[in-house]
C-alpha atoms as a PDB file:
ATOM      1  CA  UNK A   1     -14.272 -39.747 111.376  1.00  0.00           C
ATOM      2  CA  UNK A   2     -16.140 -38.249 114.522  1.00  0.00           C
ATOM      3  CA  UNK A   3     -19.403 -38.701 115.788  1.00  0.00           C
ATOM      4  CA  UNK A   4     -21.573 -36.220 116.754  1.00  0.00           C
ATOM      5  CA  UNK A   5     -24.301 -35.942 118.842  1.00  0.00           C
ATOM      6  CA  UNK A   6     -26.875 -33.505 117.565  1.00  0.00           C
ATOM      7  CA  UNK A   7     -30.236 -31.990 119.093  1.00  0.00           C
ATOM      8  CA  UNK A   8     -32.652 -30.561 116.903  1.00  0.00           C
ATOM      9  CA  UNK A   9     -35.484 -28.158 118.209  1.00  0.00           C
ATOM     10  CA  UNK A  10     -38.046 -27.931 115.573  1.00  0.00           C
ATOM     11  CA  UNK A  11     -40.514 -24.892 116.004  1.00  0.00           C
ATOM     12  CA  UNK A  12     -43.397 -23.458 114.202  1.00  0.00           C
ATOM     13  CA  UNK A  13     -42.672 -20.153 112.185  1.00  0.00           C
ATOM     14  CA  UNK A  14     -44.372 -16.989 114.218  1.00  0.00           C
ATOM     15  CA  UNK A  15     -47.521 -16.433 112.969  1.00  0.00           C
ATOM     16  CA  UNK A  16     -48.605 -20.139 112.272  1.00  0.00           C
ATOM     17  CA  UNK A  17     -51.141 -21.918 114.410  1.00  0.00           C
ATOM     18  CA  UNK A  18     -50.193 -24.144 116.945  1.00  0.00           C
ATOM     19  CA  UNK A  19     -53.324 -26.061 118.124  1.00  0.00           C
ATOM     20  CA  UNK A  20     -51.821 -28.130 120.242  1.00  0.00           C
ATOM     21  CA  UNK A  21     -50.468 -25.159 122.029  1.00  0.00           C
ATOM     22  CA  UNK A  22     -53.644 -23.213 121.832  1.00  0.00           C
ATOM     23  CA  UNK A  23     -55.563 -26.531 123.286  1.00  0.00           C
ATOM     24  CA  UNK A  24     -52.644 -26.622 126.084  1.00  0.00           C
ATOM     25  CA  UNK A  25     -53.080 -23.317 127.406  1.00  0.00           C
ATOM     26  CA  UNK A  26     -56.814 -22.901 127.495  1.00  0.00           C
ATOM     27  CA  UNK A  27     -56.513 -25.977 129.673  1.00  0.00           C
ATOM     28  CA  UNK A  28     -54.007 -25.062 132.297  1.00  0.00           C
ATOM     29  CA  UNK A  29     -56.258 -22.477 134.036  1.00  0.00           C
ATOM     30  CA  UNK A  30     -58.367 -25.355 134.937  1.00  0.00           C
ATOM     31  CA  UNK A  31     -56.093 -27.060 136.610  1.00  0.00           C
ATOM     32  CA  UNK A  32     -55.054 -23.962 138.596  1.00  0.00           C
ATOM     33  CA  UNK A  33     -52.321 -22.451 136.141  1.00  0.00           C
ATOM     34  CA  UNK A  34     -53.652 -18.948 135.620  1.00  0.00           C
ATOM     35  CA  UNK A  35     -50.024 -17.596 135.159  1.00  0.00           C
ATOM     36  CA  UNK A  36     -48.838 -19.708 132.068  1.00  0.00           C
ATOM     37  CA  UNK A  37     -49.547 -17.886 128.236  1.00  0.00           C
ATOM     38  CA  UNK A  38     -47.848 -17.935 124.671  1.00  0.00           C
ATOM     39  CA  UNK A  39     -47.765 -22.025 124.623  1.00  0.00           C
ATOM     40  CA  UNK A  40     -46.039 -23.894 122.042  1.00  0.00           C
ATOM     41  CA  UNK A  41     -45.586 -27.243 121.086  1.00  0.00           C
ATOM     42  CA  UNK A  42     -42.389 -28.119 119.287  1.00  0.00           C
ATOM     43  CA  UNK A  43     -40.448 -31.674 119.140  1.00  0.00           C
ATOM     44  CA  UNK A  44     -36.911 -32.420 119.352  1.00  0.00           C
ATOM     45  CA  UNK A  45     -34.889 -34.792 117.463  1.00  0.00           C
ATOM     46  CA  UNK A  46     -31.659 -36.390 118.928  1.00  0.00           C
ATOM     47  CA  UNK A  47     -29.036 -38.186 116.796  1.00  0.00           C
ATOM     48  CA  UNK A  48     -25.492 -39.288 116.630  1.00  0.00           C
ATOM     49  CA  UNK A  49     -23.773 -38.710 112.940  1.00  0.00           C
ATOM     50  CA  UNK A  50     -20.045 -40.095 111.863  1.00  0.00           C
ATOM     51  CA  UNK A  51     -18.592 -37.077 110.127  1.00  0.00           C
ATOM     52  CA  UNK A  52     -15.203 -35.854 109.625  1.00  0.00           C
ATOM     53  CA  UNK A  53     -15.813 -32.486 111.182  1.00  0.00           C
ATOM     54  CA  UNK A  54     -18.189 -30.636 112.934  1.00  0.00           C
ATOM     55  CA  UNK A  55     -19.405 -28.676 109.936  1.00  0.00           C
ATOM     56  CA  UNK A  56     -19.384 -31.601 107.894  1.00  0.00           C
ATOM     57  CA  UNK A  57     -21.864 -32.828 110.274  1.00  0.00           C
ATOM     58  CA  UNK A  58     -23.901 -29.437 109.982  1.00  0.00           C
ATOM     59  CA  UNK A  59     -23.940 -29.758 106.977  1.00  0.00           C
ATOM     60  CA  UNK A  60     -25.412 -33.057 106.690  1.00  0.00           C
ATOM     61  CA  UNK A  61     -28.182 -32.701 109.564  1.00  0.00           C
ATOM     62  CA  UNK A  62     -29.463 -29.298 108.004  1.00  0.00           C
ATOM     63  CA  UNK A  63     -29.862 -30.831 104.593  1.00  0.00           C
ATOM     64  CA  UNK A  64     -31.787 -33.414 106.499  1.00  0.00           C
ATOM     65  CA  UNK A  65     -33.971 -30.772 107.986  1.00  0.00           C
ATOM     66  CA  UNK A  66     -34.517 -29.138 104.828  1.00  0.00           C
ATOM     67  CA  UNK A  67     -35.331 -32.294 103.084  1.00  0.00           C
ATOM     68  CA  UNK A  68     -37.647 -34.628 105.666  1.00  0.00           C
ATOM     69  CA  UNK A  69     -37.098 -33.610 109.198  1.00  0.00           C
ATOM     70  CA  UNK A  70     -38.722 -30.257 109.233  1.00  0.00           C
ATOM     71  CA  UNK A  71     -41.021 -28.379 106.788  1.00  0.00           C
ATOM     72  CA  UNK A  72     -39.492 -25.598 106.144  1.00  0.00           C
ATOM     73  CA  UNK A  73     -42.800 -24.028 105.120  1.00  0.00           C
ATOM     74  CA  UNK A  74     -44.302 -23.707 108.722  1.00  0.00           C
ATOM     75  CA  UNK A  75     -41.232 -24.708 110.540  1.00  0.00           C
ATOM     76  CA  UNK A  76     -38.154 -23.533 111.971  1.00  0.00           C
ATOM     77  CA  UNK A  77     -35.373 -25.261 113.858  1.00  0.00           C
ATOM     78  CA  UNK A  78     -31.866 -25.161 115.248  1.00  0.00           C
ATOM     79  CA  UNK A  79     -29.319 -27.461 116.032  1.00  0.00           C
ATOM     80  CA  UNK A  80     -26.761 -28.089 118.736  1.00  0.00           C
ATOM     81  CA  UNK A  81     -23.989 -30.259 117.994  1.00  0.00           C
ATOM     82  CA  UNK A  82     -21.601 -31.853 119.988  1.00  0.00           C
ATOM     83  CA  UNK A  83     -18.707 -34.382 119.413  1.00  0.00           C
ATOM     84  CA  UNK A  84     -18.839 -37.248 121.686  1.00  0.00           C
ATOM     85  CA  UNK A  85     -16.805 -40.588 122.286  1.00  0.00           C
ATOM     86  CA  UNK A  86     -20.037 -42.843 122.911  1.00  0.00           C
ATOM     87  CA  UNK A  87     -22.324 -44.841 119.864  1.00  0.00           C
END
């Protein structure tokens, strides 16, 4: 076995609302940001999975996306995955 560290980005689908991004960017003129437009608010998830192989391990993490990390629904992510030597 391997391990693996992974980064997920998890994004809203185009087209959904992002109030959090909406709220963001109508504040940043304020505060002297008149430059700044299309904001989004995403989150990232950072593990480290034992696997056998790479693809065993993307594999794994994209079932767990499917199933409780993201909502596939209104979300969208992607994954980088690395193999590493440290817990």
């Amino acid at each position: 076995m391997a391990l693996f560290e992974v980064l997920i980005d998890i994004a809203h689908l185009p087209g959904v609302a992002d109030p959090a991004g909406a709220t963001v960017e109508r504040a940043l003129p304020a505060l002297g940001y008149t430059n700044v437009s299309d904001v989004k608010i995403a989150k990232s998830i950072r593990l480290t999975i034992d696997a056998p192989t790479a693809e065993a391990a993307e594999t794994q993490v994209r079932e767990m996306c499917e199933r409780i990390l993201a909502n596939p629904v209104i979300e969208d992510y992607s994954l980088r995955i690395s193999e590493t030597t440290s817990p």
